[in-house]
Protein backbone atom coordinates (compact mmCIF):
# COMPACT_ATOMS: atom_id res chain seq x y z
CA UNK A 1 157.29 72.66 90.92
CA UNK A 2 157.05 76.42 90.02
CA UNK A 3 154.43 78.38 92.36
CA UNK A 4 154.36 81.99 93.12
CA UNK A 5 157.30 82.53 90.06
CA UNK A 6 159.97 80.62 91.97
CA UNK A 7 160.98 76.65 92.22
CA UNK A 8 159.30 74.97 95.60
CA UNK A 9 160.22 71.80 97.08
CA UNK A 10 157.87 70.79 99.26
CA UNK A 11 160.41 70.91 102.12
CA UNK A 12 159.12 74.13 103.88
CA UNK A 13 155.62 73.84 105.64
CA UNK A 14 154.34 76.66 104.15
CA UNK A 15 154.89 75.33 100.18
CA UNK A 16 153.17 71.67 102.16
CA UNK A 17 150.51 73.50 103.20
CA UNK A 18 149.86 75.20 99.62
CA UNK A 19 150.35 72.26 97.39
CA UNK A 20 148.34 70.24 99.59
CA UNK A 21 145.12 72.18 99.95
CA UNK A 22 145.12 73.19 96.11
CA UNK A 23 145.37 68.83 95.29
CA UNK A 24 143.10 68.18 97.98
CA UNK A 25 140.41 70.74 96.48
CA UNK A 26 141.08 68.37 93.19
CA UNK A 27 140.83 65.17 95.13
CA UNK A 28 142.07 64.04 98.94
CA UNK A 29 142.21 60.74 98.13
CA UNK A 30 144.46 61.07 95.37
CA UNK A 31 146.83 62.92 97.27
CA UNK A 32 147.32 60.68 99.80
CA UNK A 33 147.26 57.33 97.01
CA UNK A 34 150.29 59.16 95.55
CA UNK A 35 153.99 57.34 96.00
CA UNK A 36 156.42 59.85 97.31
CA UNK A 37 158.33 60.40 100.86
CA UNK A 38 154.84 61.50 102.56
CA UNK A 39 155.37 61.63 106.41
CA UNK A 40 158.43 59.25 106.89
CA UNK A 41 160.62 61.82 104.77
CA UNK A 42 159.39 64.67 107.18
CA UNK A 43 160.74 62.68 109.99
CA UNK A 44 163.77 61.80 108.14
CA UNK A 45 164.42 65.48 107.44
CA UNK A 46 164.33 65.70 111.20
CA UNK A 47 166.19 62.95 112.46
CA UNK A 48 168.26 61.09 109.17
CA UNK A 49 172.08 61.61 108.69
CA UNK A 50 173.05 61.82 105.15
CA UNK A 51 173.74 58.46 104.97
CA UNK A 52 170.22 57.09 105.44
CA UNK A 53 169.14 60.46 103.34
CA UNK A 54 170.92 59.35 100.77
CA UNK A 55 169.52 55.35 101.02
CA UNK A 56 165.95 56.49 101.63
CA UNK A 57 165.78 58.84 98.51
CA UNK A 58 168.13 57.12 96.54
CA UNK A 59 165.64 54.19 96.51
CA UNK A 60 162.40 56.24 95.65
CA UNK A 61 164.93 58.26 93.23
CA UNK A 62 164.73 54.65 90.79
CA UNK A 63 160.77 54.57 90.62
CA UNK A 64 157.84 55.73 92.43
CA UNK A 65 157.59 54.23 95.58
CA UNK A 66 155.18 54.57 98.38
CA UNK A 67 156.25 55.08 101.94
CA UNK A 68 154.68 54.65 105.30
CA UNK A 69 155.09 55.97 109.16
CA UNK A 70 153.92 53.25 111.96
CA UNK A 71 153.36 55.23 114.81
CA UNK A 72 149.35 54.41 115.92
CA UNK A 73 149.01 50.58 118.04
CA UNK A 74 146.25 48.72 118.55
CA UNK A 75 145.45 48.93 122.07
CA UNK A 76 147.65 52.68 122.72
CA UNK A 77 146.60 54.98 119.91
CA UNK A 78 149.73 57.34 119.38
CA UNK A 79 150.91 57.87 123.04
CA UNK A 80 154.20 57.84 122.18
CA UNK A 81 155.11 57.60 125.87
CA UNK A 82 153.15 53.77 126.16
CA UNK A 83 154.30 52.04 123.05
CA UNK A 84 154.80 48.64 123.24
CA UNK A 85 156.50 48.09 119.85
CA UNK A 86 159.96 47.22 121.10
CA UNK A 87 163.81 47.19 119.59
CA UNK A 88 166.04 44.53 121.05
CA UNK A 89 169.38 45.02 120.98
CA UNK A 90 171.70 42.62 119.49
CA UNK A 91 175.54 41.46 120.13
CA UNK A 92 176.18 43.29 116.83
CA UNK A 93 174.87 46.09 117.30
CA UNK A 94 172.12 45.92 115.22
CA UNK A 95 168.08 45.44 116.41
CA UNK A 96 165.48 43.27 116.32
CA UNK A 97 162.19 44.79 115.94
CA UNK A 98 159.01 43.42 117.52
CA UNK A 99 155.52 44.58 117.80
CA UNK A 100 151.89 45.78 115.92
CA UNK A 101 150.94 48.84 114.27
CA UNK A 102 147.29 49.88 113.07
CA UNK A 103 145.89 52.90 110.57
CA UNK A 104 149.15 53.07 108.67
CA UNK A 105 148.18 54.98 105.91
CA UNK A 106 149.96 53.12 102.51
CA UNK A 107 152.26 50.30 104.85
CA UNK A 108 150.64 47.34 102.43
CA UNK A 109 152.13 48.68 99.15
CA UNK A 110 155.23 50.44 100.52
CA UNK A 111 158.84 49.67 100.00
CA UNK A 112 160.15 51.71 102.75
CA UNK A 113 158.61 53.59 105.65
CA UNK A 114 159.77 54.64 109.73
CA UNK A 115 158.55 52.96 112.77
CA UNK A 116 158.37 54.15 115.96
CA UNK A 117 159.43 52.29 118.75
CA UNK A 118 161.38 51.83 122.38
CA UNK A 119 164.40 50.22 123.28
CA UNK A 120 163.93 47.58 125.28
CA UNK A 121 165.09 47.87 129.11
CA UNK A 122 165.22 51.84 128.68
CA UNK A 123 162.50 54.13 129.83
CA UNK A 124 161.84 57.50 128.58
CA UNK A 125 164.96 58.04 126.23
CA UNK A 126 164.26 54.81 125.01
CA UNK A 127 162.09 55.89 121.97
CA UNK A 128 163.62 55.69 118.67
CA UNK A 129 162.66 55.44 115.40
CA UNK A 130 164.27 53.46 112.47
CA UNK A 131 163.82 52.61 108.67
CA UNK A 132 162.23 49.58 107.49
CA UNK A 133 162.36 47.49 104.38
CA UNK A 134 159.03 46.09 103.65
CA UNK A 135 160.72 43.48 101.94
CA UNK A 136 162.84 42.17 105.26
CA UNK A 137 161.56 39.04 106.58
CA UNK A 138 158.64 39.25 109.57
CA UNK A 139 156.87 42.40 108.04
CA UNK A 140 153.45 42.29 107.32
CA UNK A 141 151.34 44.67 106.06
CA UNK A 142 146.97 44.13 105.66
CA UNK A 143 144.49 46.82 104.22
CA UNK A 144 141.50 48.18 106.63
CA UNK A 145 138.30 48.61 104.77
CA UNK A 146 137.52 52.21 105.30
CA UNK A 147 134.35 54.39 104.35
CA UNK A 148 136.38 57.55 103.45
CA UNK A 149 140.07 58.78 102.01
CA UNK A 150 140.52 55.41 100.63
CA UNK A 151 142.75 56.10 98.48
CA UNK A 152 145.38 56.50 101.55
CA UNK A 153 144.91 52.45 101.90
CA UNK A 154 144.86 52.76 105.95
CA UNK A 155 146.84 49.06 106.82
CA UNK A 156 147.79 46.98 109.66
CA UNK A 157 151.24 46.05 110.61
CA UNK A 158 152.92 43.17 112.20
CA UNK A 159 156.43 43.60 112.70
CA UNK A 160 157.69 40.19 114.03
CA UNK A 161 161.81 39.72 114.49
CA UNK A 162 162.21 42.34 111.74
CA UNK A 163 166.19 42.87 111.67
CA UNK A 164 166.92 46.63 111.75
CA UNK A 165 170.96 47.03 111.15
CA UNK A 166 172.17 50.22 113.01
CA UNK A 167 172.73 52.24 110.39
CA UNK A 168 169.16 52.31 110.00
CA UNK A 169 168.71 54.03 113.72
CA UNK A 170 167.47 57.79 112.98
CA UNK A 171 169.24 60.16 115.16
CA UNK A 172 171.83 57.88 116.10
CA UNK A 173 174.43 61.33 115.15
CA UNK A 174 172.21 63.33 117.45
CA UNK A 175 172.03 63.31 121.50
CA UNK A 176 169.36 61.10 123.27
CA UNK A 177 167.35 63.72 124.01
CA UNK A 178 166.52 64.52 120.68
CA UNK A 179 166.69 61.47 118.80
CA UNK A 180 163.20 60.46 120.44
CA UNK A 181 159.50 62.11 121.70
CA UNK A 182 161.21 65.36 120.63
CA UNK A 183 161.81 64.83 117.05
CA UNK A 184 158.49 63.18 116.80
CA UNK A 185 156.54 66.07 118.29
CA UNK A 186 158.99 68.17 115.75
CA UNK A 187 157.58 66.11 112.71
CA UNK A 188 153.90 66.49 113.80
CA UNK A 189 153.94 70.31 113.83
CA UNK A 190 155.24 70.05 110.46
CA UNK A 191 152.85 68.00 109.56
CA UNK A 192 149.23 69.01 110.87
CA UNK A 193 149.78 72.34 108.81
CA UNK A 194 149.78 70.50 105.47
CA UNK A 195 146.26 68.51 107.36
CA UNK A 196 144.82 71.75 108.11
CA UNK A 197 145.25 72.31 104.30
CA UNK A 198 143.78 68.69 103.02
CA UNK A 199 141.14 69.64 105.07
CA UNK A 200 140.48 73.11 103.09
CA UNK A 201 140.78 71.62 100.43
CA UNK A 202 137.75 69.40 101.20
CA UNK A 203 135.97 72.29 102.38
CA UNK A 204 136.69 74.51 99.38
CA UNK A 205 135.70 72.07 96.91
CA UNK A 206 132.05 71.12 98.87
CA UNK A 207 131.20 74.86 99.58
CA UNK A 208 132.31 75.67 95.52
CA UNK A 209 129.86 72.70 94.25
CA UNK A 210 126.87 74.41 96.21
CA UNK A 211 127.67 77.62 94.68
CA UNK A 212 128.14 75.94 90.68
CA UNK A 213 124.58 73.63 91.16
CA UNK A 214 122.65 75.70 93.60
CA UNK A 215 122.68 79.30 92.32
CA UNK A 216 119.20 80.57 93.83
CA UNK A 217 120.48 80.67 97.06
CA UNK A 218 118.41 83.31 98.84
CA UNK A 219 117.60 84.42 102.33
CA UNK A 220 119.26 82.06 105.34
CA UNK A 221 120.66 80.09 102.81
CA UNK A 222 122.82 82.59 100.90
CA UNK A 223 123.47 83.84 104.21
CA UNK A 224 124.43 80.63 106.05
CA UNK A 225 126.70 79.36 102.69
CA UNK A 226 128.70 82.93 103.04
CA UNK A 227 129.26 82.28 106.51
CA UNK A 228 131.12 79.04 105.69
CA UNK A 229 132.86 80.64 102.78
CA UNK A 230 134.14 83.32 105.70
CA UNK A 231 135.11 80.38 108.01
CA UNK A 232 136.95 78.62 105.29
CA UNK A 233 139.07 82.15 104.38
CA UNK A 234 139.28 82.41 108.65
CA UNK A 235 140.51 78.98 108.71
CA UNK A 236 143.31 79.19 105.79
CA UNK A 237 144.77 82.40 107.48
CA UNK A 238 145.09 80.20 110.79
CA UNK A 239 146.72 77.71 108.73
CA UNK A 240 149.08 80.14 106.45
CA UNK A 241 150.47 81.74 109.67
CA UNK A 242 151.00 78.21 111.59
CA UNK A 243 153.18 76.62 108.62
CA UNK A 244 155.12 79.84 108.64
CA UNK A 245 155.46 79.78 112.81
CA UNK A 246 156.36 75.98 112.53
CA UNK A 247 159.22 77.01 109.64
CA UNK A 248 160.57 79.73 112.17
CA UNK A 249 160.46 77.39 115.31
CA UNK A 250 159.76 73.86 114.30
CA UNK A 251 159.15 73.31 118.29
CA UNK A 252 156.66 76.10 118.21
CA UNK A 253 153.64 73.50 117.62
CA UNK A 254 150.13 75.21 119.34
CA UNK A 255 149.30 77.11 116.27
CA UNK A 256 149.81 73.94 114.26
CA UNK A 257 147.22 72.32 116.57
CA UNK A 258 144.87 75.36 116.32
CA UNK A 259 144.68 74.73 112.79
CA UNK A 260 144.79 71.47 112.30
CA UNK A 261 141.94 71.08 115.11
CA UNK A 262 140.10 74.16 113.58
CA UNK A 263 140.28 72.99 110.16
CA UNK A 264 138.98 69.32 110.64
CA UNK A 265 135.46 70.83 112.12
CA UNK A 266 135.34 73.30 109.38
CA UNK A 267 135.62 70.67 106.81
CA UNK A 268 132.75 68.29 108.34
CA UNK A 269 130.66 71.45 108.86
CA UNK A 270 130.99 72.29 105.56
CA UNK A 271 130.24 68.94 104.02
CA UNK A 272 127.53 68.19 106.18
CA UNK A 273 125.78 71.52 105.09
CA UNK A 274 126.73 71.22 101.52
CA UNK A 275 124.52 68.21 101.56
CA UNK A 276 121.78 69.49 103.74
CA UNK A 277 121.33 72.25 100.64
CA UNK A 278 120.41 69.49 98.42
CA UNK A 279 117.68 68.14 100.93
CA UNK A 280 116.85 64.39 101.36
CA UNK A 281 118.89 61.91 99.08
CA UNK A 282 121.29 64.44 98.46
CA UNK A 283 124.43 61.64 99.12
CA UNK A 284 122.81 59.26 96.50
CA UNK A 285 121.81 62.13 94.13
CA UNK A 286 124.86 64.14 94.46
CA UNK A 287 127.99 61.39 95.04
CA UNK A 288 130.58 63.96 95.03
CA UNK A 289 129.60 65.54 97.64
CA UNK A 290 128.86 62.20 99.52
CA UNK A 291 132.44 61.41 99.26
CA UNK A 292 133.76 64.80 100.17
CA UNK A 293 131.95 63.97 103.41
CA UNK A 294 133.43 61.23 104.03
CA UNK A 295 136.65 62.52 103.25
CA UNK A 296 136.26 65.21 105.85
CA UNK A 297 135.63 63.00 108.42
CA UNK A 298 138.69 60.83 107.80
CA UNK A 299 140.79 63.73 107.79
CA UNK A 300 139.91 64.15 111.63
CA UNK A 301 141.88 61.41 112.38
CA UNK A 302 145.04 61.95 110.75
CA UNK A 303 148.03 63.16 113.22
CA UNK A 304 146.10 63.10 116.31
CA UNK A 305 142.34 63.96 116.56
CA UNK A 306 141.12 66.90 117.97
CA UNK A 307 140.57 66.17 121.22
CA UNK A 308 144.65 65.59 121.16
CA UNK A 309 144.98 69.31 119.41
CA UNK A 310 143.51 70.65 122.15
CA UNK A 311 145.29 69.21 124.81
CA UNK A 312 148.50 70.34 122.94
CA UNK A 313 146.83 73.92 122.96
CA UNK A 314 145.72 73.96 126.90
CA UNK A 315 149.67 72.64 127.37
CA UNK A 316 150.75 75.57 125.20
CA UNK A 317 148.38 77.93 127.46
CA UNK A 318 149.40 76.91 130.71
CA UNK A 319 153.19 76.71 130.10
CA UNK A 320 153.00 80.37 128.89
CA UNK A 321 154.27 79.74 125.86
CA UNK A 322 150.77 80.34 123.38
CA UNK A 323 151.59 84.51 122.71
CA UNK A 324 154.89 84.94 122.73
CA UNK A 325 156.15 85.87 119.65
CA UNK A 326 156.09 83.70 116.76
CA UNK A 327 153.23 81.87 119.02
CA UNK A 328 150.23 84.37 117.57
CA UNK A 329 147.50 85.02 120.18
């Protein structure tokens, strides 16, 4: 895709973050409906030897496919330290996979996707992920009914004696320590930049629709829908220099979490305002905006809410590590 006069492919956080508020201003839900590599190929870039590279993208290479990443459980949320999902090893060195996964974004119409899980008998090493073929025997996937960003078709999985041959192990080239809650907490930086930007996106598009249909903005109006418009330019400079700390130090993570966390708020603010503008039976008389708040608040719960942003930040403050260089302030 040509942006800026040069070729991007998505693979930096910064050309994510881009792309992704600019399609999310369009439509959210259409962004996330798309096929493509989506999460699981960020993790893949992280973890995959060329091997599974090549498998994984040689597959979505012969159609569109859609993809998934099962991290979130039923009763644990995405504490990757209390997963229950389990691999059990077998004589031949491959793994049987066992376990349940809930708000999988696309899982039910996916052909391939990652799962997170632990090796059975081993403790804090033990977390691995591998690549799954819908199509294997024991996967299930169900839709959730949701309110907002439908078009991401949030699922449930059941994973029941799912065979998982080794060469489908990510990081299995790579030293325990890094195969596991490392590489995931790599992925997620590089991810909630590109959320951060969905969530713009949403914002942008609700506080340009008051501007289009209500141009006689005057007094605390005007003034409160400029404030948001200076939030929302606050809020994509926070973003813009996360991706590019995350592409300098993919373990440098707090700004990520600043934005992502900052971002989310913004976007509900701004939706929730956008309405009030249009007074009482504004969601029935303007839809658009009605879904653009719904959107907004879905987006809040995409790679960790913000309650878990902001324990990643107070982490980041207390370990010294938010304002170092690279970190911002």
């Amino acid at each position: 895709m040509p942006a800026g006069g040069r070729t991007t492919h998505g693979f930096e956080t910064l050309e994510r973050v881009l792309i992704a508020e600019e399609f999310a201003y369009g439509d959210a839900g259409m962004l996330l409906a798309s096929p493509g590599p989506s999460m699981s190929g960020v993790l893949l870039d992280v973890l995959g030897d060329q091997e599974q590279k090549d498998w994984f993208y040689g597959r979505l290479a012969e159609r569109p496919r859609w993809t998934f990443f099962g991290l979130t459980e039923p009763e644990r949320g995405s504490a990757v330290g209390e997963l229950t999902t389990t691999l059990t090893p077998l004589p031949d060195g491959s793994y049987r996979l066992d376990g349940a996964k809930r708000y999988v974004g696309n899982a039910a119409r996916a052909d391939v996707g990652a799962v997170i899980a632990r090796v059975a008998g081993a403790q804090r090493l033990g977390i691995t992920a591998v690549l799954v073929d819908t199509s294997d025997p024991g996967f299930t996937a169900e839709p959730l009914g949701t309110v907002g960003l439908r078009g991401a078709q949030i699922t449930r999985i059941t994973l029941d004696s799912v065979h998982i041959p080794a060469e489908r192990v990510l990081g299995r080239h790579l030293s325990p320590t890094r195969r596991g809650m490392w590489s995931i907490g790599i992925t997620f930086n590089r991810l909630r930049p590109g959320v951060a930007a969905i969530a713009l996106g949403i914002a942008r598009a609700a506080h340009d629709y008051v501007t289009a249909h209500r141009r006689e903005l005057r007094g605390a109006e005007r003034e409160r829908h400029e404030a948001l418009g200076r939030r929302i330019e606050a809020a994509r400079q926070l973003t813009y220099r996360a991706a590019l700390s995350v592409d300098a130090r993919p373990a440098a993570g707090h700004l990520a979490s600043a934005a992502k966390a900052r971002a989310c708020a913004l976007a509900e603010d701004v939706t929730l305002a956008a309405l009030g503008f249009f007074g009482p039976g504004a969601r029935l008389d303007h839809p658009l905006l009605d879904k653009l708040a719904r959107d907004a608040r879905g987006v809040e719960f995409m790679e960790g809410t913000g309650n878990i942003q902001k324990l990643a930040l107070f982490q980041g403050l207390i370990s010294g590590k938010i304002g170092k260089a690279g970190e911002g302030e």
